[in-house]
Structure formats: structure tokens, C-alpha cells
PDB file of N, CA and C in Angstrom:
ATOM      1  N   UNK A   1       4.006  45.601 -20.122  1.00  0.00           N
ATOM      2  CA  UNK A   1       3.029  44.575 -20.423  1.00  0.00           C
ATOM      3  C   UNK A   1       3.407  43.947 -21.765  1.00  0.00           C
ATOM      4  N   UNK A   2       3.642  43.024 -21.891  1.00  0.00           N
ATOM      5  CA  UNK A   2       3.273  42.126 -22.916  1.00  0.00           C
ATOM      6  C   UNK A   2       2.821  42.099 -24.348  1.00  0.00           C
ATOM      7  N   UNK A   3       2.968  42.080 -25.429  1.00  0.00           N
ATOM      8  CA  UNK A   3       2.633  42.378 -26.220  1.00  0.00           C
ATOM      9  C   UNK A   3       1.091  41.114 -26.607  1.00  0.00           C
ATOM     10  N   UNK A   4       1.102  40.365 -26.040  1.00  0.00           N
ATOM     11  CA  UNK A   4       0.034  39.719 -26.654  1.00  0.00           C
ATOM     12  C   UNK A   4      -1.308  40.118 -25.303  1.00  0.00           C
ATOM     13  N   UNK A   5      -0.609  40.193 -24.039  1.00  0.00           N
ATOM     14  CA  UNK A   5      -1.785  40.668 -23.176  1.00  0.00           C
ATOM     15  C   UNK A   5      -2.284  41.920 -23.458  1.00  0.00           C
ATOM     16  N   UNK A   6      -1.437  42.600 -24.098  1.00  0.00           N
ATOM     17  CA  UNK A   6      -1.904  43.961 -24.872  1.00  0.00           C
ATOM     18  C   UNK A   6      -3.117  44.132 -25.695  1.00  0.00           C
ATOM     19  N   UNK A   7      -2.733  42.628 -26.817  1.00  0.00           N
ATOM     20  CA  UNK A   7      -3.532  42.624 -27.861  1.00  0.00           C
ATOM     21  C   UNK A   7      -4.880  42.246 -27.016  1.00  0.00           C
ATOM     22  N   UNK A   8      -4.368  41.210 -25.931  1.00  0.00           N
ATOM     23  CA  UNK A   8      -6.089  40.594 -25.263  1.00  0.00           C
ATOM     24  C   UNK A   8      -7.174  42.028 -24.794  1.00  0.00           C
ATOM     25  N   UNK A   9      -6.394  43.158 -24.451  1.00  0.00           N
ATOM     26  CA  UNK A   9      -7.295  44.006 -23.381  1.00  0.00           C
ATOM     27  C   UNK A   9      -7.601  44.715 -24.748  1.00  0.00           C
ATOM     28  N   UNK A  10      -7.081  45.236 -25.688  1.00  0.00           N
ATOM     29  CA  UNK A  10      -7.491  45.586 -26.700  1.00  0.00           C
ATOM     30  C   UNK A  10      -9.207  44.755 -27.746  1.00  0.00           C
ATOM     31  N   UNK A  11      -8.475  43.225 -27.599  1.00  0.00           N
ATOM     32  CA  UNK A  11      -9.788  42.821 -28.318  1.00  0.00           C
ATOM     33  C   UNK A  11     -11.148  42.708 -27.503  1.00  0.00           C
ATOM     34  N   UNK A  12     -10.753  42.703 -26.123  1.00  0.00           N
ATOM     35  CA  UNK A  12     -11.814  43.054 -24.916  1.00  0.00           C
ATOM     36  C   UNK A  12     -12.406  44.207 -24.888  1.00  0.00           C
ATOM     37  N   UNK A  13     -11.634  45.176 -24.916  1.00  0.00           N
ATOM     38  CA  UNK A  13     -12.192  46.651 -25.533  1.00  0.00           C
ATOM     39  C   UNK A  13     -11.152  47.548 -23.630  1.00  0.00           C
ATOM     40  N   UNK A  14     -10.702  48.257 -23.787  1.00  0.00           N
ATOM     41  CA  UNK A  14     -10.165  48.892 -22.516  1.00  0.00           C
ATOM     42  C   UNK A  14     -11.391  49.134 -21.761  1.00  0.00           C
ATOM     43  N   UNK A  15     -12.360  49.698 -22.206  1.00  0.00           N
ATOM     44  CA  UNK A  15     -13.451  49.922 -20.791  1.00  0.00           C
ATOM     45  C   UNK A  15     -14.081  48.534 -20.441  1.00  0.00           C
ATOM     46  N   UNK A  16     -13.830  47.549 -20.910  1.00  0.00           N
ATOM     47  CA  UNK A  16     -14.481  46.860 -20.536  1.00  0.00           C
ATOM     48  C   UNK A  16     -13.305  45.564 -19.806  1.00  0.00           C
ATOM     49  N   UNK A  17     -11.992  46.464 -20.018  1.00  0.00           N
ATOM     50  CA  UNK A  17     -11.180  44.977 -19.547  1.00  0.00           C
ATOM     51  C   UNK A  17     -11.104  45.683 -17.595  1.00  0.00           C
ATOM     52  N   UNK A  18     -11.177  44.908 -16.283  1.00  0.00           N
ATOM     53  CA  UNK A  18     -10.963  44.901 -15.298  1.00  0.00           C
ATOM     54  C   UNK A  18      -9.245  44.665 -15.034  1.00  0.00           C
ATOM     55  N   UNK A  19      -8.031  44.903 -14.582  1.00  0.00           N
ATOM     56  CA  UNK A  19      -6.901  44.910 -14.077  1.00  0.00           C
ATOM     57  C   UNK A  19      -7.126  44.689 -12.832  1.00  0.00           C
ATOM     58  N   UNK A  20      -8.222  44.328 -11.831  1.00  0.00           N
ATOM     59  CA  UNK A  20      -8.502  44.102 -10.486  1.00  0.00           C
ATOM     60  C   UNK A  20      -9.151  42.960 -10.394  1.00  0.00           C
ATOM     61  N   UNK A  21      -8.620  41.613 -10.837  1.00  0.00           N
ATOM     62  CA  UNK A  21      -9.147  40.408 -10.674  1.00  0.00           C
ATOM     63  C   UNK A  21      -9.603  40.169  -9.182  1.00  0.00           C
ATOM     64  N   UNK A  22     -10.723  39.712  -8.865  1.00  0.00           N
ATOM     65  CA  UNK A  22     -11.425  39.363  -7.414  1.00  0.00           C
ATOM     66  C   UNK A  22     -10.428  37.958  -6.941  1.00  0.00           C
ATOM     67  N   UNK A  23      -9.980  38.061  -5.770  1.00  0.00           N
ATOM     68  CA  UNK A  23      -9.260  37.199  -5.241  1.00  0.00           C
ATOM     69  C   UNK A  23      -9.935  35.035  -4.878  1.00  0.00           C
ATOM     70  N   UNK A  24      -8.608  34.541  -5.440  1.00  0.00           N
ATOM     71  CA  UNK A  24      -9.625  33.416  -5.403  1.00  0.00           C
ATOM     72  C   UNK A  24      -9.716  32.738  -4.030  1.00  0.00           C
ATOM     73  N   UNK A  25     -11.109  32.554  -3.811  1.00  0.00           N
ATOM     74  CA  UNK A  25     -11.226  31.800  -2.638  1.00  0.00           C
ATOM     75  C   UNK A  25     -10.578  30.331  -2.609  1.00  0.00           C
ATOM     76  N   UNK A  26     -10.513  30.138  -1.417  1.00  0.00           N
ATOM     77  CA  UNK A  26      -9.823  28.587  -0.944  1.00  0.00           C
ATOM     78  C   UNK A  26     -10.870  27.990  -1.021  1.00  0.00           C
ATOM     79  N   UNK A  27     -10.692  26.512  -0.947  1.00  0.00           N
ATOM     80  CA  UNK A  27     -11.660  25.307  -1.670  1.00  0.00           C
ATOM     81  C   UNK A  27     -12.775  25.208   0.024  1.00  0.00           C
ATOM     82  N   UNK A  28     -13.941  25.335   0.050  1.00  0.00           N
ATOM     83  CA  UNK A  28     -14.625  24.918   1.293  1.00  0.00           C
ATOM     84  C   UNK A  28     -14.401  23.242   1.325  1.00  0.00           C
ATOM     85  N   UNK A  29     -14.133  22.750   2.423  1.00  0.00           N
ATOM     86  CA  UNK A  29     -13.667  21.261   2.621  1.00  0.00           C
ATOM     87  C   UNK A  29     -14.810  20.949   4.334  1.00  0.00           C
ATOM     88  N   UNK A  30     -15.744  19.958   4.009  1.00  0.00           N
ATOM     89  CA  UNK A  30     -16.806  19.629   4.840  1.00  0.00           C
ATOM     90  C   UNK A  30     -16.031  19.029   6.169  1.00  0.00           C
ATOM     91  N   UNK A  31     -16.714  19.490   7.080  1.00  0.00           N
ATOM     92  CA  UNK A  31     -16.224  18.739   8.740  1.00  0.00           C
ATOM     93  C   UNK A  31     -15.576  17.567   8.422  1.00  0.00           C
ATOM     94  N   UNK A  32     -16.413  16.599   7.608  1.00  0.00           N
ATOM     95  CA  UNK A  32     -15.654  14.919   7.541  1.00  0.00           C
ATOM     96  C   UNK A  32     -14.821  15.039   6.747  1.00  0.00           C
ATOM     97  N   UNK A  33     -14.561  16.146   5.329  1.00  0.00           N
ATOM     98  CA  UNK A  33     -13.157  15.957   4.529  1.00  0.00           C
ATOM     99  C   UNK A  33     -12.028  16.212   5.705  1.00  0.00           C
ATOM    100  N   UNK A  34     -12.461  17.197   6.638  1.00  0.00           N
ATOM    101  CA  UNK A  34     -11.255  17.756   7.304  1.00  0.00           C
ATOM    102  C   UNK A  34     -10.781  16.540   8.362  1.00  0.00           C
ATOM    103  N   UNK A  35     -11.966  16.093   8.837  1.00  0.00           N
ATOM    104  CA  UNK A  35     -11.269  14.930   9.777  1.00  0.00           C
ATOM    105  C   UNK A  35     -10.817  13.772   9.411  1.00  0.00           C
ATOM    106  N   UNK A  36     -11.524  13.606   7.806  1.00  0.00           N
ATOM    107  CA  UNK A  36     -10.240  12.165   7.236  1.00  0.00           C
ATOM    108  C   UNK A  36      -9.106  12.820   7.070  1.00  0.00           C
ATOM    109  N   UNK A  37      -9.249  14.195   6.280  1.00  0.00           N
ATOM    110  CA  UNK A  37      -7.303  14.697   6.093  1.00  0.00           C
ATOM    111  C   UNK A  37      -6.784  14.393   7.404  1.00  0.00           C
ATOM    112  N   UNK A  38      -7.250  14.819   8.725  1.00  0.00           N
ATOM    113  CA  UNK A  38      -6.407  15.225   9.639  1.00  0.00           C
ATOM    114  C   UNK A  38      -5.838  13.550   9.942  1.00  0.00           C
ATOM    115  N   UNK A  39      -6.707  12.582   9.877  1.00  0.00           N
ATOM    116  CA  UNK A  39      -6.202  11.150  10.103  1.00  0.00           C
ATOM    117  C   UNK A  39      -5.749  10.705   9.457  1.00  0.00           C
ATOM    118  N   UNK A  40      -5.995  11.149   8.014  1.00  0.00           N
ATOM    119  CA  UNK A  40      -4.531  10.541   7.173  1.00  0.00           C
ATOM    120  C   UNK A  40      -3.496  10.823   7.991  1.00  0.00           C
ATOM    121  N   UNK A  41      -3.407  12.201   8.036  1.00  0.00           N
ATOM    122  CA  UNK A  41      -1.976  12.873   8.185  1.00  0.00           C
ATOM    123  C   UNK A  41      -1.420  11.839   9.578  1.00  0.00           C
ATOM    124  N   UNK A  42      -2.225  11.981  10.487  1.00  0.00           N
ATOM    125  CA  UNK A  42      -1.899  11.327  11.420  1.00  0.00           C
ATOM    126  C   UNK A  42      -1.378   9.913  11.263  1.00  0.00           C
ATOM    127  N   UNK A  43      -2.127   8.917  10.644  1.00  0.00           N
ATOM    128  CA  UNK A  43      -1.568   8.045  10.308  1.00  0.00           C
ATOM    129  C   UNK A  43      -0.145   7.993   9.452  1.00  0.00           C
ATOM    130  N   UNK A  44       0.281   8.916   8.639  1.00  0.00           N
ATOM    131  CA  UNK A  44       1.143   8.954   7.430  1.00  0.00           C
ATOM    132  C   UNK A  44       1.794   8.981   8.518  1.00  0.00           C
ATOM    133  N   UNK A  45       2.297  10.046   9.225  1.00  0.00           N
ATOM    134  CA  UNK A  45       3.109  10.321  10.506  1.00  0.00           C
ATOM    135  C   UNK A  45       3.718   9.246  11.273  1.00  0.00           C
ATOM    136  N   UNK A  46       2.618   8.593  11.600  1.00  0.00           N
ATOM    137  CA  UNK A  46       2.690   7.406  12.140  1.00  0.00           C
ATOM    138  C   UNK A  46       3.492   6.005  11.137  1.00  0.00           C
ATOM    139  N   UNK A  47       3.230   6.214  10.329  1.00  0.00           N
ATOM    140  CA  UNK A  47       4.126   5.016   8.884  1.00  0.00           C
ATOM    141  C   UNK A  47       5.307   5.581   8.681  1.00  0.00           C
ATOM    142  N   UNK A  48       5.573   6.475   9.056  1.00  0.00           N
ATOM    143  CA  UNK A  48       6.877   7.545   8.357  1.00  0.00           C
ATOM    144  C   UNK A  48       7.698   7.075   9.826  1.00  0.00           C
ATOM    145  N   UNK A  49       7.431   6.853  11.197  1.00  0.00           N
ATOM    146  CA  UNK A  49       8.085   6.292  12.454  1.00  0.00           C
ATOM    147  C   UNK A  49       8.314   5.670  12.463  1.00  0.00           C
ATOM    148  N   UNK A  50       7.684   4.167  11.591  1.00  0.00           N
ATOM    149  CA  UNK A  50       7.246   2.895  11.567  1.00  0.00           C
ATOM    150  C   UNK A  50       8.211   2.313  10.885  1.00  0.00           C
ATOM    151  N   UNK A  51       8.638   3.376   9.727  1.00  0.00           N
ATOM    152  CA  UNK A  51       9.289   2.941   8.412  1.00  0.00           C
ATOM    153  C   UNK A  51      10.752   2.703   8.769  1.00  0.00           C
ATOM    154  N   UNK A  52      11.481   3.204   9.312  1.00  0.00           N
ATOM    155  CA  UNK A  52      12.980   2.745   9.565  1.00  0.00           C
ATOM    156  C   UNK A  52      13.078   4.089   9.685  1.00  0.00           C
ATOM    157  N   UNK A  53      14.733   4.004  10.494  1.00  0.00           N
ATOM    158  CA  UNK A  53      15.808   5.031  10.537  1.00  0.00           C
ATOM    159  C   UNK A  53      16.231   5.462   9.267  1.00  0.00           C
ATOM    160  N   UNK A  54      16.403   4.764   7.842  1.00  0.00           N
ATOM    161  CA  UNK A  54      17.326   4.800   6.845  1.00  0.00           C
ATOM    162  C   UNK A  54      15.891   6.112   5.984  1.00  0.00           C
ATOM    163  N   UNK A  55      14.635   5.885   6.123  1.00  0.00           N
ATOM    164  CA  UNK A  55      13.858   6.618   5.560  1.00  0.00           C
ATOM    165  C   UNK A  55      13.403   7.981   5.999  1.00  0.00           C
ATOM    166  N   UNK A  56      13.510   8.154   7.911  1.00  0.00           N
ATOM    167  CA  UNK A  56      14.135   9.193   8.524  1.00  0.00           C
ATOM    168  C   UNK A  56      14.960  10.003   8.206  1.00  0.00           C
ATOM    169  N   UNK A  57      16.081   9.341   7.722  1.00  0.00           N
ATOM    170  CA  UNK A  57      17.412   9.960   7.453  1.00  0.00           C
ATOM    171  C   UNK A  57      17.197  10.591   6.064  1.00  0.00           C
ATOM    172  N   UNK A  58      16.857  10.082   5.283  1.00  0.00           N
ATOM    173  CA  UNK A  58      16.247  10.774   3.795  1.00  0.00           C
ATOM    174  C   UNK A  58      15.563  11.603   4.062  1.00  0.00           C
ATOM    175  N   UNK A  59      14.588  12.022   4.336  1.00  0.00           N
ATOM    176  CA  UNK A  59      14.112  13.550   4.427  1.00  0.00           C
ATOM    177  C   UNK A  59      12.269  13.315   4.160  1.00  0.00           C
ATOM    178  N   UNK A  60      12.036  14.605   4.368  1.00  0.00           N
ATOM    179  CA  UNK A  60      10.696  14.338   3.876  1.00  0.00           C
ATOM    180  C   UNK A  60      10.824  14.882   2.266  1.00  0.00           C
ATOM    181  N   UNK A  61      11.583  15.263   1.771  1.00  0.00           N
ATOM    182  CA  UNK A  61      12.097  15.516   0.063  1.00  0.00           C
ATOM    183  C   UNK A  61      12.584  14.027  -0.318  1.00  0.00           C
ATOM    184  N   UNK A  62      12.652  12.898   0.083  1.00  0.00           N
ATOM    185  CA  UNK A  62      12.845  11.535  -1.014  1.00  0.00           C
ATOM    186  C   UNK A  62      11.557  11.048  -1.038  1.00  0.00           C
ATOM    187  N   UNK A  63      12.133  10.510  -2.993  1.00  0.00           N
ATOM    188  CA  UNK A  63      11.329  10.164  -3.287  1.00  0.00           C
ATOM    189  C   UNK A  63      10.246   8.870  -2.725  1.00  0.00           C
ATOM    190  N   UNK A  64      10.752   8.477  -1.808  1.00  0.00           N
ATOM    191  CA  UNK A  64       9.984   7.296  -0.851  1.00  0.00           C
ATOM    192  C   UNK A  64       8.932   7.694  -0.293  1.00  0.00           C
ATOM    193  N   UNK A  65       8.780   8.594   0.465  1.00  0.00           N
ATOM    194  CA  UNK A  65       8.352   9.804   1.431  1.00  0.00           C
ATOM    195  C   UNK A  65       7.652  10.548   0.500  1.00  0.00           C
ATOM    196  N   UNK A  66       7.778  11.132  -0.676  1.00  0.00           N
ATOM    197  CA  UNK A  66       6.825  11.757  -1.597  1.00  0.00           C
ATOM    198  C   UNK A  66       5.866  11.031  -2.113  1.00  0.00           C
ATOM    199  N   UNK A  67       6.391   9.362  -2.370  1.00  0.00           N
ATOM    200  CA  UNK A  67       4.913   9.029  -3.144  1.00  0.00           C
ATOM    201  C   UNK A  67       4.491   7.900  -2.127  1.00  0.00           C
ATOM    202  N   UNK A  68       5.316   8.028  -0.615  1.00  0.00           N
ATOM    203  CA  UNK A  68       3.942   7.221   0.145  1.00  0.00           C
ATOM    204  C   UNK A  68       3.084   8.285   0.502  1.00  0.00           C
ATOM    205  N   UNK A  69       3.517   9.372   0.719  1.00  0.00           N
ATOM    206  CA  UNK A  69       2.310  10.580   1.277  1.00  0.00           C
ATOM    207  C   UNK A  69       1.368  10.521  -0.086  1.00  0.00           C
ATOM    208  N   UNK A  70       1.877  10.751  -1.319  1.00  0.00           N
ATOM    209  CA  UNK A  70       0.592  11.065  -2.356  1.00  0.00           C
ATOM    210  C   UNK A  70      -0.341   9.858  -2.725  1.00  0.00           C
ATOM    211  N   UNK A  71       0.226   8.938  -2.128  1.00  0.00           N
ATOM    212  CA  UNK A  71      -1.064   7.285  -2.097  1.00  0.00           C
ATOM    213  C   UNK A  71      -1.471   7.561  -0.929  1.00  0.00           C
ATOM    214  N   UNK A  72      -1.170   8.138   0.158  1.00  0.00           N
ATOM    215  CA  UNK A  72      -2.036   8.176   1.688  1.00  0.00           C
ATOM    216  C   UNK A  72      -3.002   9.054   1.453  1.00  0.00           C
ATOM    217  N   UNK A  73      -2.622  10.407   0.746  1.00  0.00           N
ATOM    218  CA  UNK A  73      -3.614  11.641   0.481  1.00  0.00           C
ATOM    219  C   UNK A  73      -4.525  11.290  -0.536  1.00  0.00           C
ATOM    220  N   UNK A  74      -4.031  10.310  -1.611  1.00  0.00           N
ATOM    221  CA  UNK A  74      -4.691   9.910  -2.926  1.00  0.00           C
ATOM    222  C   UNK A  74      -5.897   8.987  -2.213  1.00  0.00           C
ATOM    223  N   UNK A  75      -5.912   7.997  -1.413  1.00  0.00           N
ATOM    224  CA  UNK A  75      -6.570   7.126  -0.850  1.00  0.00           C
ATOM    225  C   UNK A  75      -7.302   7.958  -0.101  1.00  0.00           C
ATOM    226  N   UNK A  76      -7.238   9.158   0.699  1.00  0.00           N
ATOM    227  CA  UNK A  76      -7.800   9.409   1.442  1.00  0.00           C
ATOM    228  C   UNK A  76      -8.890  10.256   0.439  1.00  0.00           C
ATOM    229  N   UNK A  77      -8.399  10.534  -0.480  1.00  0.00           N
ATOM    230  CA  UNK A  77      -9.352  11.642  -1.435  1.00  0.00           C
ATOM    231  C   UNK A  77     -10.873  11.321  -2.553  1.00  0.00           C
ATOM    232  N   UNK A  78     -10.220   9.636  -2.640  1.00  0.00           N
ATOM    233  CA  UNK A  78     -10.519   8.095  -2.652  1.00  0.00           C
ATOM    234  C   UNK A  78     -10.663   8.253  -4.376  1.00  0.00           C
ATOM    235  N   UNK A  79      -8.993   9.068  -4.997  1.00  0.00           N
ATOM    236  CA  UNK A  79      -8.757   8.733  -5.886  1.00  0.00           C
ATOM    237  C   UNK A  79      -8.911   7.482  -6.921  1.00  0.00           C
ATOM    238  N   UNK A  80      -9.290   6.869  -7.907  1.00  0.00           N
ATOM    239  CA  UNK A  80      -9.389   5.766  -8.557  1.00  0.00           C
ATOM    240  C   UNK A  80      -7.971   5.224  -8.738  1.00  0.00           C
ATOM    241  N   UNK A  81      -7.038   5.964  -9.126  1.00  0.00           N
ATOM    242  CA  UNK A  81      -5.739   5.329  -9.330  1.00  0.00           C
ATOM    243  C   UNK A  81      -5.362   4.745  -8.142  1.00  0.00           C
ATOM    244  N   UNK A  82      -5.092   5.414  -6.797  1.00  0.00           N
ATOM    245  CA  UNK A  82      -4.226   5.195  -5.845  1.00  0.00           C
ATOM    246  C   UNK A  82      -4.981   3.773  -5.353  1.00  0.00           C
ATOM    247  N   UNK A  83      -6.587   3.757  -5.648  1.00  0.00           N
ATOM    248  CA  UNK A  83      -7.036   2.612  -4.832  1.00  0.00           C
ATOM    249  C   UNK A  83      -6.828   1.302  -6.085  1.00  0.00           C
ATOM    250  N   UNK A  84      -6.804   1.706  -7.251  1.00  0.00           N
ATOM    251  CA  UNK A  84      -6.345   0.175  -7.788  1.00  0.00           C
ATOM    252  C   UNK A  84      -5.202  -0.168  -7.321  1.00  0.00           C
ATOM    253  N   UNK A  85      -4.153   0.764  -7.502  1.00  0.00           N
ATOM    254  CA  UNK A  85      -2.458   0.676  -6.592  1.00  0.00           C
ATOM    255  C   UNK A  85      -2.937  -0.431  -5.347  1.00  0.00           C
ATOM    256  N   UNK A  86      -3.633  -0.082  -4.379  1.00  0.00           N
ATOM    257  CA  UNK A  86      -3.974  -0.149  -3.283  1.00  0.00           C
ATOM    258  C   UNK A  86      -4.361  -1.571  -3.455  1.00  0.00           C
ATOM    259  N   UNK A  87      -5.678  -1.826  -4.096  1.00  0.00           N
ATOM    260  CA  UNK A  87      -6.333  -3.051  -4.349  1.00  0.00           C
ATOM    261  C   UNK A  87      -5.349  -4.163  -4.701  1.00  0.00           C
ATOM    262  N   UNK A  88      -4.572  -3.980  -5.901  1.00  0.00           N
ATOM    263  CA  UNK A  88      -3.131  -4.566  -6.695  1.00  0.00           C
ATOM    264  C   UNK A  88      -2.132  -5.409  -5.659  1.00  0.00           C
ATOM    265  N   UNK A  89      -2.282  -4.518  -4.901  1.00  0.00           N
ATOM    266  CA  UNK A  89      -0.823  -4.447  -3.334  1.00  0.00           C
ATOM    267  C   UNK A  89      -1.549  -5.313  -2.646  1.00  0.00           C
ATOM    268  N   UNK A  90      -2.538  -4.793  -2.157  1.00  0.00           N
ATOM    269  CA  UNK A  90      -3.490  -6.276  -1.415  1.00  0.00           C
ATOM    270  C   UNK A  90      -3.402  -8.026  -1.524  1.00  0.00           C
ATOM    271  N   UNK A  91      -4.144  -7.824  -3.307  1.00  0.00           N
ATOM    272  CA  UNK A  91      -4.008  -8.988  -3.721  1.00  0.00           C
ATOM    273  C   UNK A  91      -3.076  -9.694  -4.058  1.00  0.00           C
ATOM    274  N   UNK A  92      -1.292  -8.601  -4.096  1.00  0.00           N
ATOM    275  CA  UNK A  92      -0.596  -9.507  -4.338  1.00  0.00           C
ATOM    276  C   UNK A  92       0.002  -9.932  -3.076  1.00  0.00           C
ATOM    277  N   UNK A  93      -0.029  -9.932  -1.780  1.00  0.00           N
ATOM    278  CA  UNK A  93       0.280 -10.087  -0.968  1.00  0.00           C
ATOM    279  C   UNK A  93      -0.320 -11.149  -0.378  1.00  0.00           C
ATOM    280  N   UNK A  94      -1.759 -11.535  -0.528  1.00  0.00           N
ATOM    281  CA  UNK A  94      -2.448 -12.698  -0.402  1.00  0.00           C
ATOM    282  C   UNK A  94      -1.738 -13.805  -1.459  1.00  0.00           C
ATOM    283  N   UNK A  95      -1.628 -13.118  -2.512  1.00  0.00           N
ATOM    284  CA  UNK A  95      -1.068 -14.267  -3.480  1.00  0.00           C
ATOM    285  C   UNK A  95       0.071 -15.055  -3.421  1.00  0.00           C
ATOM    286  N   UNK A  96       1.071 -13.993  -2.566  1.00  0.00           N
ATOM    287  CA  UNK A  96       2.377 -14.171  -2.029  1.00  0.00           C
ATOM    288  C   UNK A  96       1.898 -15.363  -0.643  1.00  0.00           C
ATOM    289  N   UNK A  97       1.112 -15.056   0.372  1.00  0.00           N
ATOM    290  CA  UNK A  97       1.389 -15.768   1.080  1.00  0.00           C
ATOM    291  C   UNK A  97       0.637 -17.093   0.788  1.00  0.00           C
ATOM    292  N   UNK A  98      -0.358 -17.001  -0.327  1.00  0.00           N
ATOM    293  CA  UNK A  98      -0.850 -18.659  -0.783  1.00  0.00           C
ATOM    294  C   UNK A  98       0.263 -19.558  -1.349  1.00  0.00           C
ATOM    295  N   UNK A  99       1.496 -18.728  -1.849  1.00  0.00           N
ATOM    296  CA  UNK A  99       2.894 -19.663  -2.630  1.00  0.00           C
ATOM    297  C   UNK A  99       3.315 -20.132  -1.181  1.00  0.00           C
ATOM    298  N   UNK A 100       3.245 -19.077  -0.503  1.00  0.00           N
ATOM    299  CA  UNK A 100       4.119 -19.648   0.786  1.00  0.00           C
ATOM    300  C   UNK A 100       4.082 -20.837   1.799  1.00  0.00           C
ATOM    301  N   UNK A 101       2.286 -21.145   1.660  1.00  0.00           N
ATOM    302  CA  UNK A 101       1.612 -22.138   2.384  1.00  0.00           C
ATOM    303  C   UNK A 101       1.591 -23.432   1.245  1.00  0.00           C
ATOM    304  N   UNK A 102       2.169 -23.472  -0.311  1.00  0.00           N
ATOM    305  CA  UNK A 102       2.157 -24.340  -0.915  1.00  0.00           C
ATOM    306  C   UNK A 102       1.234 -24.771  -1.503  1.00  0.00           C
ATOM    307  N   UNK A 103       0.271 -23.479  -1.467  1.00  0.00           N
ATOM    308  CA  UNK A 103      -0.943 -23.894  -2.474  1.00  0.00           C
ATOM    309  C   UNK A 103      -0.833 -23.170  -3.378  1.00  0.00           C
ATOM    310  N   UNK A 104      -1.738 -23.684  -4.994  1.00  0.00           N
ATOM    311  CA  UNK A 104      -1.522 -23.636  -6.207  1.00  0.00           C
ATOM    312  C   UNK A 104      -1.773 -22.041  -6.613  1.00  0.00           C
ATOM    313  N   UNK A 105      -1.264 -20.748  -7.032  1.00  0.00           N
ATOM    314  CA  UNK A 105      -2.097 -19.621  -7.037  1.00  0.00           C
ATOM    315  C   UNK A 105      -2.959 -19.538  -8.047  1.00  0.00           C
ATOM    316  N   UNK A 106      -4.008 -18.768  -8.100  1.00  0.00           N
ATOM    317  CA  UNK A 106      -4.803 -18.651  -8.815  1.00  0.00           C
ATOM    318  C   UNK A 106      -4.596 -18.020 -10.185  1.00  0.00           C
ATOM    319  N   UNK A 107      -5.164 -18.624 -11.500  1.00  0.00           N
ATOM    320  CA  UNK A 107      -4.329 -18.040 -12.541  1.00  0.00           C
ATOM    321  C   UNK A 107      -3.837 -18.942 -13.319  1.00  0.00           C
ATOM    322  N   UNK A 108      -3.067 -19.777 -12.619  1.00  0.00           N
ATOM    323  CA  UNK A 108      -2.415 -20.517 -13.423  1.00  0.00           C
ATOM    324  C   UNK A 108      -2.745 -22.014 -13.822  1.00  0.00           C
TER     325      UNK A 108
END
């Protein structure tokens, strides 16, 4: 053992330190958390088919594949970051196709 976990069970007092920590339970997750996870997943699955051969071929270890799953899980968890990401991506895509139709974008 350790010399400083030593010192901890010591300033705890030995009869009073436990070496049999109670095991930690897993997180309870409600009927509807479980059935949005399961439709994320399903959907991610489904974007990961969608996405090309070349992103197939990378693995589920590239980095492409790592941070579209953690914005699918982030969104689904209804993280604040992933949904400004989300919101951001939206609007610039509207913005993109208002240049495209030749009208003025907003902003400027």
C-alpha cells in the first residue's frame, strides 16, 4: 500500500476505515431514455451506411465515426453544446442555399 493511502486510513483512524467499498450501481435510465438511446443508435447505424464506402473502410476507431456518434449521443442526451453545433449546421445551410438562389444573406 501506498504511502499516502497509508497516511489516509491512519488519519481515518483503522477501526473506522472500511477496505470493502459497496459496489457501484449502474445509472437507472427511464423506459423513454432507453428508447431514444436505442433510436439514436439505430439511426447512427443507419448514417454510418449512408455515409460512403471510404468511411466504412476507416473503421469505427476514425476520427469521423467518433465525433459523428458523440453529436448523435450528445443530441440525443440533449446536451447544450452538441445542439448549438446542431442549430449552427442548420442555419448555415439555409444560409448556403439563400447565396445559391441569389438572394442577399442576412447580416450583411
Amino acid at each position: 500500500m501506498s504511502p499516502r493511502r497509508q497516511r489516509r486510513i491512519l488519519e481515518k483512524g483503522y477501526e473506522n476505515w472500511d477496505p470493502f467499498q459497496p459496489p457501484k450501481e449502474p445509472p437507472l435510465f427511464s423506459e423513454e431514455e432507453r428508447r431514444r438511446f436505442r433510436l439514436t443508435a439505430e439511426k447512427f447505424r443507419r448514417f454510418l451506411q449512408q455515409a460512403g464506402p471510404e468511411v466504412l473502410k476507416a473503421g469505427p476507431s476514425s476520427l469521423y465515426v467518433q465525433a459523428a456518434r458523440e453529436m448523435a449521443f450528445g443530441l440525443a442526451r440533449g446536451e447544450e453544446r452538441f445542439q448549438a453545433m446542431f442549430d449552427y449546421c442548420r442555419w448555415l445551410v439555409l444560409e448556403c442555399r439563400g447565396e445559391e438562389s441569389g438572394r442577399e444573406p442576412e447580416g450583411k
